[in-house]
C-alpha atoms as a PDB file:
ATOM      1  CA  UNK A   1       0.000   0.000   0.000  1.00  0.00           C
ATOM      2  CA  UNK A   2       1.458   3.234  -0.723  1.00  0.00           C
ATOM      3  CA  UNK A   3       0.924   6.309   1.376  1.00  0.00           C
ATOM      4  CA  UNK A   4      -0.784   9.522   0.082  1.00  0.00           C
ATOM      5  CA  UNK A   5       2.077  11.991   1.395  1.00  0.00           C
ATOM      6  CA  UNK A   6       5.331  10.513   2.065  1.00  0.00           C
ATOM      7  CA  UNK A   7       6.880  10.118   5.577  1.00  0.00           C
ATOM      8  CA  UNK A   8       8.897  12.976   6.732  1.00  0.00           C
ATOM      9  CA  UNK A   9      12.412  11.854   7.074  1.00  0.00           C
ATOM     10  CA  UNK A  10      14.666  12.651   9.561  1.00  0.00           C
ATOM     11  CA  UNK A  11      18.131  13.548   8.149  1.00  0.00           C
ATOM     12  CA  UNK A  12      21.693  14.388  10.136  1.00  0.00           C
ATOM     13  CA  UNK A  13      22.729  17.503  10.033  1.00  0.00           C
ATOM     14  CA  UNK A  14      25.643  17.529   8.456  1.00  0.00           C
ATOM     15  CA  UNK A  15      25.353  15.098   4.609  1.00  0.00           C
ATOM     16  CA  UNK A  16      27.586  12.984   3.128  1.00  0.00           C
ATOM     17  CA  UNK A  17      28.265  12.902  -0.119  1.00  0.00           C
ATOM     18  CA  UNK A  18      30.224  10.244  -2.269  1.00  0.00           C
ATOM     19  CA  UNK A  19      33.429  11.888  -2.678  1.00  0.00           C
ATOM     20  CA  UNK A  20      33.474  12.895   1.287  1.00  0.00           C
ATOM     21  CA  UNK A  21      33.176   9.167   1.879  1.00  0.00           C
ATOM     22  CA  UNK A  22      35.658   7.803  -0.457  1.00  0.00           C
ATOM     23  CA  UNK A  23      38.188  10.384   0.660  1.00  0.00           C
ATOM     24  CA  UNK A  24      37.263   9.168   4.405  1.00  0.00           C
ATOM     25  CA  UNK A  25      37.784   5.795   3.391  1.00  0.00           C
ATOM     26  CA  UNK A  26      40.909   6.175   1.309  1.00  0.00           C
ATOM     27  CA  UNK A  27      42.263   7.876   4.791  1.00  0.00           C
ATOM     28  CA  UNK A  28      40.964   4.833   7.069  1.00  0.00           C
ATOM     29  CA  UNK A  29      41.828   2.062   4.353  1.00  0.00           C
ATOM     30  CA  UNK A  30      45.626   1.214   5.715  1.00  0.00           C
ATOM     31  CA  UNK A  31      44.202   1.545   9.430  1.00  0.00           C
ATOM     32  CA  UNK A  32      40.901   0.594   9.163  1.00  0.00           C
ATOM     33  CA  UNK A  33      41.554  -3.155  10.666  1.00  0.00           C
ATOM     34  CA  UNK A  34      42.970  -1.722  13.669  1.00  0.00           C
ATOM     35  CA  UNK A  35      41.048   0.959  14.658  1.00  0.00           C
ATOM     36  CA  UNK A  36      37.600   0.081  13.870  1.00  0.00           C
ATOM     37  CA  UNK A  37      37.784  -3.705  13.387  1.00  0.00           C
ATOM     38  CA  UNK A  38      37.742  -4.195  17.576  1.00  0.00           C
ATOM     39  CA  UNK A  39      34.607  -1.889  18.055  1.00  0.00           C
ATOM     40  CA  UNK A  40      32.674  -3.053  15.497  1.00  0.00           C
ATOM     41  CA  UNK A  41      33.350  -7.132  16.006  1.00  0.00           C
ATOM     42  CA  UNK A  42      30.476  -7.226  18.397  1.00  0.00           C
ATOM     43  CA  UNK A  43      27.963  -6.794  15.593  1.00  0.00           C
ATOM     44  CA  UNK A  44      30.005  -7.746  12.879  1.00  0.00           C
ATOM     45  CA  UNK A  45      29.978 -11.422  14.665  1.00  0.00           C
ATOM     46  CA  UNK A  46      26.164 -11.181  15.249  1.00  0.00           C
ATOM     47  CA  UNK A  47      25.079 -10.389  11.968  1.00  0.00           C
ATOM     48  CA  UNK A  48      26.756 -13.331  10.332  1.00  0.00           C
ATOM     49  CA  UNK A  49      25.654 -15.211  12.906  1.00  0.00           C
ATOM     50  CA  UNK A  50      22.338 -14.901  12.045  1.00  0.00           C
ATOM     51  CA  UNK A  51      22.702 -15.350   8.081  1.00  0.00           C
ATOM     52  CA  UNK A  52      24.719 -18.647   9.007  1.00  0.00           C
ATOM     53  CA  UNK A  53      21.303 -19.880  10.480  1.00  0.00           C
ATOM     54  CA  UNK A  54      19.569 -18.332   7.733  1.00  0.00           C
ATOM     55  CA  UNK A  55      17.883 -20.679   4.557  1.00  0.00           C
ATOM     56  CA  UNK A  56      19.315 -19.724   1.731  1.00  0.00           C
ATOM     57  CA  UNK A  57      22.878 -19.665  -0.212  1.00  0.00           C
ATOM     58  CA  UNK A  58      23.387 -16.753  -2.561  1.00  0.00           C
ATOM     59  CA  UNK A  59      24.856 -13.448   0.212  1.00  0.00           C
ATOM     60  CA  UNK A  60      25.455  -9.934  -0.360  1.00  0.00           C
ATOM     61  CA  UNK A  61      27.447  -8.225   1.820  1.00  0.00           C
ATOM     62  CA  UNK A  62      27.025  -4.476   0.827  1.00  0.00           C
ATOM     63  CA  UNK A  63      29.994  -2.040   2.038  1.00  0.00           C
ATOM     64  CA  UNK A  64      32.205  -5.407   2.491  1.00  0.00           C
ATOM     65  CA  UNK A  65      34.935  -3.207   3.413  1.00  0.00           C
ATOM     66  CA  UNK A  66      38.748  -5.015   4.013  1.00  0.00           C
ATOM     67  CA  UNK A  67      36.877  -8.038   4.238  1.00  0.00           C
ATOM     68  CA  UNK A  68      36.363  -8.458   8.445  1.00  0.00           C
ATOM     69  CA  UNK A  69      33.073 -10.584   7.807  1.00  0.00           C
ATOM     70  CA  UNK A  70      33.989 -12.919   5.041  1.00  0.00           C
ATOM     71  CA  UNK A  71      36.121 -15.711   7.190  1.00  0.00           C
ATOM     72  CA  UNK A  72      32.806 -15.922   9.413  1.00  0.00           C
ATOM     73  CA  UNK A  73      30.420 -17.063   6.691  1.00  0.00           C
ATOM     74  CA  UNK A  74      29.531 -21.026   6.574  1.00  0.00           C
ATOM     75  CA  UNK A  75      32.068 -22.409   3.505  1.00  0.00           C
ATOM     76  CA  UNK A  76      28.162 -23.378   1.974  1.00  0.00           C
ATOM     77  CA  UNK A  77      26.733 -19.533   1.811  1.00  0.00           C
ATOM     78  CA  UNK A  78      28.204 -18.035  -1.647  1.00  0.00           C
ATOM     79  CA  UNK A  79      29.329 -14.308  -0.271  1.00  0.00           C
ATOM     80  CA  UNK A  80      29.650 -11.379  -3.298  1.00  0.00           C
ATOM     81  CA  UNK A  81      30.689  -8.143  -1.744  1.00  0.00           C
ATOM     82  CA  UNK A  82      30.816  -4.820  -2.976  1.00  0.00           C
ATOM     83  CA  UNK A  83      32.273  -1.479  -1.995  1.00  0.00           C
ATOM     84  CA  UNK A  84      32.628   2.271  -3.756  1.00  0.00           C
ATOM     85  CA  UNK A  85      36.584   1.924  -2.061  1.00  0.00           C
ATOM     86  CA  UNK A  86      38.932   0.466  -4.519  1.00  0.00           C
ATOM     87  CA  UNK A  87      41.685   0.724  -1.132  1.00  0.00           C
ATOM     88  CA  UNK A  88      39.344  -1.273   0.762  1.00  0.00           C
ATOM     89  CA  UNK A  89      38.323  -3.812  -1.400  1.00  0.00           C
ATOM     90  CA  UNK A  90      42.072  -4.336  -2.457  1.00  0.00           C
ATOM     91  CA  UNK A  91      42.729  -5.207   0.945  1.00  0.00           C
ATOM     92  CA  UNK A  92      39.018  -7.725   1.073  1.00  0.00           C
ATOM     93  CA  UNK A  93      40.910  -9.761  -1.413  1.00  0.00           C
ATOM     94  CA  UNK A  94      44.311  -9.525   0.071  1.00  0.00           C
ATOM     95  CA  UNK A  95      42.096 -11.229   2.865  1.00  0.00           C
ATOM     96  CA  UNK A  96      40.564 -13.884   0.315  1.00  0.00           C
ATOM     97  CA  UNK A  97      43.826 -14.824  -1.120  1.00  0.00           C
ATOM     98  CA  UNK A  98      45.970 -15.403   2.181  1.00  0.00           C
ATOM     99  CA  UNK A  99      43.153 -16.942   3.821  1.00  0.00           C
ATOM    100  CA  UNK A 100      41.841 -18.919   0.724  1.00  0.00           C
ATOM    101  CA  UNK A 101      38.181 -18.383   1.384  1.00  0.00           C
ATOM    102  CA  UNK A 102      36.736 -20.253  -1.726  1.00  0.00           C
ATOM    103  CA  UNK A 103      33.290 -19.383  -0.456  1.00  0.00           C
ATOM    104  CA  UNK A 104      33.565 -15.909  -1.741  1.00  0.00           C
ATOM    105  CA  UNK A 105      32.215 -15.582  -5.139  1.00  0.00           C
ATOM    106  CA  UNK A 106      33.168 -11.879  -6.317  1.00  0.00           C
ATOM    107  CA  UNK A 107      34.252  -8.776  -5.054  1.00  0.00           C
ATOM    108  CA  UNK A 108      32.984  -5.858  -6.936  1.00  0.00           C
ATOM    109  CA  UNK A 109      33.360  -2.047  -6.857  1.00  0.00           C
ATOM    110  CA  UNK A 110      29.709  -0.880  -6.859  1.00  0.00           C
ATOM    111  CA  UNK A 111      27.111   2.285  -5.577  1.00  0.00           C
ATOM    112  CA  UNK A 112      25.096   0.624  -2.907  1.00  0.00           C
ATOM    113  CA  UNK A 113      22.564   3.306  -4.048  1.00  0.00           C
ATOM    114  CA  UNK A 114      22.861   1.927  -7.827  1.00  0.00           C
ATOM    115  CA  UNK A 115      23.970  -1.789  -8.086  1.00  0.00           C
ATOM    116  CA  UNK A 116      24.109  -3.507 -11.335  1.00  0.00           C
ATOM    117  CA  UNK A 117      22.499  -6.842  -9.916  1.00  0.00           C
ATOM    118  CA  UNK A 118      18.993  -8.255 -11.447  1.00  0.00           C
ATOM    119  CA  UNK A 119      15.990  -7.801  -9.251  1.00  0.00           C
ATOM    120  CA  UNK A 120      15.771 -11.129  -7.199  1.00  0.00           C
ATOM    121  CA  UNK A 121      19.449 -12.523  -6.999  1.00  0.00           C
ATOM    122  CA  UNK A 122      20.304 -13.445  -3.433  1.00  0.00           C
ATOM    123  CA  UNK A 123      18.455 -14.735  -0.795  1.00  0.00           C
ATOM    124  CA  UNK A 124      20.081 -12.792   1.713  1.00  0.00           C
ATOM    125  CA  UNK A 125      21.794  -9.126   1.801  1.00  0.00           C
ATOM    126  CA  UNK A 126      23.538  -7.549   4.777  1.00  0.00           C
ATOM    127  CA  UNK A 127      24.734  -3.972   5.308  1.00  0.00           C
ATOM    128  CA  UNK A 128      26.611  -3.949   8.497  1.00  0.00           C
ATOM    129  CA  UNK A 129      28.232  -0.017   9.416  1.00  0.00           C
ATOM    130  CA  UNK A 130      27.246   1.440   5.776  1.00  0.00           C
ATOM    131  CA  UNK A 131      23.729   2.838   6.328  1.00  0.00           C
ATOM    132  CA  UNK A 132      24.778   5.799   8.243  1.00  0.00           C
ATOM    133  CA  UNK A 133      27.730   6.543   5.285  1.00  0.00           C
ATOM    134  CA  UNK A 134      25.809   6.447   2.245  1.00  0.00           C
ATOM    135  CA  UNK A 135      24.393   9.831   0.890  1.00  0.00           C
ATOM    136  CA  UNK A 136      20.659   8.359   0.719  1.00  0.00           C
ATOM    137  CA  UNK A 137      19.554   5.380   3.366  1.00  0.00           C
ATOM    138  CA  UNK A 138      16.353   4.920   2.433  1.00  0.00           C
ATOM    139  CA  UNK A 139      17.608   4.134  -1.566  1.00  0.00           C
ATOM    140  CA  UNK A 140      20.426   1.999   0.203  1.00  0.00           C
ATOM    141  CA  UNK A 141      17.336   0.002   1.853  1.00  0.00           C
ATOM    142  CA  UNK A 142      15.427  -0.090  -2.060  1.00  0.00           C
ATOM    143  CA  UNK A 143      18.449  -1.142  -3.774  1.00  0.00           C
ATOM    144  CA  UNK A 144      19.301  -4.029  -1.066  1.00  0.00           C
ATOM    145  CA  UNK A 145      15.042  -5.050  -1.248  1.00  0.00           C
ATOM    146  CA  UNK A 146      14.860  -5.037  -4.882  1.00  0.00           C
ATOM    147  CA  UNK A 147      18.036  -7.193  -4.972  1.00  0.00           C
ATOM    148  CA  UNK A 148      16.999 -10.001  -2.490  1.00  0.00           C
ATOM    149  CA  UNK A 149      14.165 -12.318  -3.576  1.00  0.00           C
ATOM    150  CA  UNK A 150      10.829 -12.383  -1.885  1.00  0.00           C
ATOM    151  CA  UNK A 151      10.732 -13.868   1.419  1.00  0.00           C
ATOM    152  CA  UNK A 152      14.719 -13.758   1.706  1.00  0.00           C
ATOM    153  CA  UNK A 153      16.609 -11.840   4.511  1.00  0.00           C
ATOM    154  CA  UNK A 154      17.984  -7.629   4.555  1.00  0.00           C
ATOM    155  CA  UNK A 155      19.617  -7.414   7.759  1.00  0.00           C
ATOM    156  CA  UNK A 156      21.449  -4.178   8.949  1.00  0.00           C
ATOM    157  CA  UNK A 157      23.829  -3.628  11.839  1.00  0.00           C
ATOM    158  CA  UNK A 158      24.515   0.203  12.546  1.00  0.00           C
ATOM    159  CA  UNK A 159      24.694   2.964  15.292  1.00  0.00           C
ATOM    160  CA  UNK A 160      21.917   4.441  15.408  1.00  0.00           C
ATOM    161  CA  UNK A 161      21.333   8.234  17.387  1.00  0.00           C
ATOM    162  CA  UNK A 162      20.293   8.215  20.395  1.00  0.00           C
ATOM    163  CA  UNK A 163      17.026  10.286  21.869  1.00  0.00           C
ATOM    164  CA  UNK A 164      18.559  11.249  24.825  1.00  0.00           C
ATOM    165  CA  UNK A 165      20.922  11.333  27.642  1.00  0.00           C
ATOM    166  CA  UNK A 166      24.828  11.642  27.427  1.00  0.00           C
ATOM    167  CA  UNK A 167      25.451  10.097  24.464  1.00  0.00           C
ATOM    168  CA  UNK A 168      22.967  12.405  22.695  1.00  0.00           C
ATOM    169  CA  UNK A 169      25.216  15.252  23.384  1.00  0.00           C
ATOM    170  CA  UNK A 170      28.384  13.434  22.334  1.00  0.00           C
ATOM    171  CA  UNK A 171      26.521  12.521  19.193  1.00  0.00           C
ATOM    172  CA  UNK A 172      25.656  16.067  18.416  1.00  0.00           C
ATOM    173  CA  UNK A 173      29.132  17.627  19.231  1.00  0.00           C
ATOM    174  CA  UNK A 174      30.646  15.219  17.073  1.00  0.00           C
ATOM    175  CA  UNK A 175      27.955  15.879  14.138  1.00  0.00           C
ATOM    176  CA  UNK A 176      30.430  18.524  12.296  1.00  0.00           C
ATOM    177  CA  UNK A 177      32.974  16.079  12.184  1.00  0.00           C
ATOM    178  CA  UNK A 178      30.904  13.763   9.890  1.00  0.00           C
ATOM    179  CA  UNK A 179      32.781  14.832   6.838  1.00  0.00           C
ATOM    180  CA  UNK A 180      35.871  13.548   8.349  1.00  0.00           C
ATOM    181  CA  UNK A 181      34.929  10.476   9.965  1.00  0.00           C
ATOM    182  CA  UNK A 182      33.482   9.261   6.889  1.00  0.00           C
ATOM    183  CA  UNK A 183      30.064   8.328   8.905  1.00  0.00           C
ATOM    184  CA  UNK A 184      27.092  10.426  10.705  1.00  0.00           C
ATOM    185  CA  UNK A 185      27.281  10.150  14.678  1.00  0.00           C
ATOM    186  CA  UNK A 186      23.709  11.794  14.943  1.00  0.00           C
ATOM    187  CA  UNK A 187      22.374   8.797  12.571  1.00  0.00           C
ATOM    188  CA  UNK A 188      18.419   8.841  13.176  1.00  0.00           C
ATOM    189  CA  UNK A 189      16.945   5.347  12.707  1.00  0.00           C
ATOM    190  CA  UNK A 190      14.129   6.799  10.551  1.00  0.00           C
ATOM    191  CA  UNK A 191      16.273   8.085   8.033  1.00  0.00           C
ATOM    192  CA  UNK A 192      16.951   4.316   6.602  1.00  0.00           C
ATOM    193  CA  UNK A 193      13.428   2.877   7.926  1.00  0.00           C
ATOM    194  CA  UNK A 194      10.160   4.279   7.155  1.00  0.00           C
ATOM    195  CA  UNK A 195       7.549   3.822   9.675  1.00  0.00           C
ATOM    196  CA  UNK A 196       5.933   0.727   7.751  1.00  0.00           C
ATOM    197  CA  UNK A 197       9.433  -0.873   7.405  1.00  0.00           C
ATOM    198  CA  UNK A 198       9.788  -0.107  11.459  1.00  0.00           C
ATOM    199  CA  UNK A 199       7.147  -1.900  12.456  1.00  0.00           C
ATOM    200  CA  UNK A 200       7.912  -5.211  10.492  1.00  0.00           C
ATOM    201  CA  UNK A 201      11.613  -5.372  11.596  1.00  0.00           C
ATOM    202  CA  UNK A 202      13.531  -7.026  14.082  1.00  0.00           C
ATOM    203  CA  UNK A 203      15.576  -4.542  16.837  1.00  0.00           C
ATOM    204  CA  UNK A 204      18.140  -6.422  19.204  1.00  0.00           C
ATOM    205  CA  UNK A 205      20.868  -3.995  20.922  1.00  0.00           C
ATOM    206  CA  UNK A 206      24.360  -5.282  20.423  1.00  0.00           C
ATOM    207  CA  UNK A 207      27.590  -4.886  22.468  1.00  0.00           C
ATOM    208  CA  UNK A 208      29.673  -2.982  23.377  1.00  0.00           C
ATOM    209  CA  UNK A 209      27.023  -1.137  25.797  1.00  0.00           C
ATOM    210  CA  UNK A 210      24.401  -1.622  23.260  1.00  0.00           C
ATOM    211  CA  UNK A 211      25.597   0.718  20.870  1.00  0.00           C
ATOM    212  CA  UNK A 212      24.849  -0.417  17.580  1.00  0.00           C
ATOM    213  CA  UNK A 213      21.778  -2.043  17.028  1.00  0.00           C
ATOM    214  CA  UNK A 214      21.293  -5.153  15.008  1.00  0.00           C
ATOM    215  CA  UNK A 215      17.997  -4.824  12.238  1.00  0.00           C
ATOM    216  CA  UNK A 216      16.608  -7.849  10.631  1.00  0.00           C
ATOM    217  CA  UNK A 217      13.583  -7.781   7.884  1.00  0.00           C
ATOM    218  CA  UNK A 218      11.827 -10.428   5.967  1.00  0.00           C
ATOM    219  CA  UNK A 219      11.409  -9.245   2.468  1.00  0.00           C
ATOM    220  CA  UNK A 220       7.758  -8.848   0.985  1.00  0.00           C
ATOM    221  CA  UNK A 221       6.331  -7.033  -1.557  1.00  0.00           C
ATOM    222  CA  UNK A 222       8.720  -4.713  -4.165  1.00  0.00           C
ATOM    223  CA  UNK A 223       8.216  -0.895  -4.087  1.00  0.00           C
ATOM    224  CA  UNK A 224       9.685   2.353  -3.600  1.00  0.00           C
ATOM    225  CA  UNK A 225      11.329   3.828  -0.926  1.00  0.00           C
ATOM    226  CA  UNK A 226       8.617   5.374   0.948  1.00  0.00           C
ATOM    227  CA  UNK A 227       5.923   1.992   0.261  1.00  0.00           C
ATOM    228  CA  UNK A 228       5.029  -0.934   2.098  1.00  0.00           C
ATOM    229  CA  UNK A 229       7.408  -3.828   1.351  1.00  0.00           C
ATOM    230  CA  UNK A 230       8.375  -5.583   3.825  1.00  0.00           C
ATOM    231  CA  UNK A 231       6.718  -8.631   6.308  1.00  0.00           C
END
């Protein structure tokens, strides 16, 4: 069902764009294991996790990064990955070689907001610390829907802002840095998930101290951005 007037959507305050991300990343590429692979191995272990004890063989892992997820994956789920950093995703296959993960099927330079896959060609699609560095969530959450077949899997793991409290000032203080960072520390949930989408998914807080939060959605019917499509 689609909506007469589309949800407002709740944006940061200070936007991304693609070149402020790739720049970001091409900074964090050589140093990107060691300063954010500790942090984020909380959720980055939970989300496989779950695909692992998914149904279903064909995984994309959008925003693959150096390649911290792939070694997880059960040797029977076929894993393509893409990223918009060329000096990340050298360093994903790096990963492949040394490690000979024959499980992993491609590794492919690609817009999350644009990919170049046929409507209905995995089962499962994951998007673990990318929603809140992409220029436009909510086409991030089309793109990954449209992808995955009906009835597969879109999970998301992510930091999402908080409403209040401590952290809500950090978050804010740390807003004009977003640039820089290469990611949005004021990231409002609602700015990937509309308010049907909300309602259908799966929220679990994740460690450390609950700060990211781990999304899972069963996809349902295909649609725009701002329509009904999930279950």
């Amino acid at each position: 069902m689609t909506s007469a007037l589309p949800e407002p959507q709740r944006q940061p305050k200070t936007a991304l764009d693609t070149e402020a991300v790739l720049a970001a990343y091409r900074r964090w590429a050589g140093i990107y294991d060691l300063l954010f692979g500790g942090v984020s191995a909380f959720g980055r272990r939970e989300v496989v996790s779950a695909v692992n004890r998914l149904e279903g063989t064909e995984v994309l892992e959008v925003g693959v990064g150096t390649g911290l997820a792939l070694p997880r994956y059960r040797r029977d789920k076929r894993i393509t990955g893409i990223d918009l950093s060329a000096a990340m995703l050298e360093r994903a296959r790096r990963r492949v070689r040394e490690e000979r993960l024959s499980h992993v099927r491609a590794l492919i330079e690609m817009d999350a907001e644009a990919m170049a896959f046929d409507d209905d060609s995995f089962d499962i699609a994951v998007a673990m610390f990318v929603a809140s560095v992409v220029p436009h969530p909510r086409q991030l959450f089309a793109e990954m829907r449209r992808v995955v077949r009906p009835g597969g899997h879109l999970l998301f793991v992510n930091h999402f802002a908080a409403e209040k409290g401590p952290r809500w000032w950090i978050e804010r203080a740390l807003a004009p840095a977003s640039r820089a960072l290469g990611w949005h520390p004021d990231f409002p949930l609602d700015a990937l998930l509309a308010a049907p989408e909300r309602s259908r998914a799966t929220l679990r807080a994740v460690p450390p101290f609950g700060l990211f939060t781990l999304i899972h959605l069963v996809n349902g019917k295909k649609g725009s951005a701002g329509e009904e499509g999930v279950e």
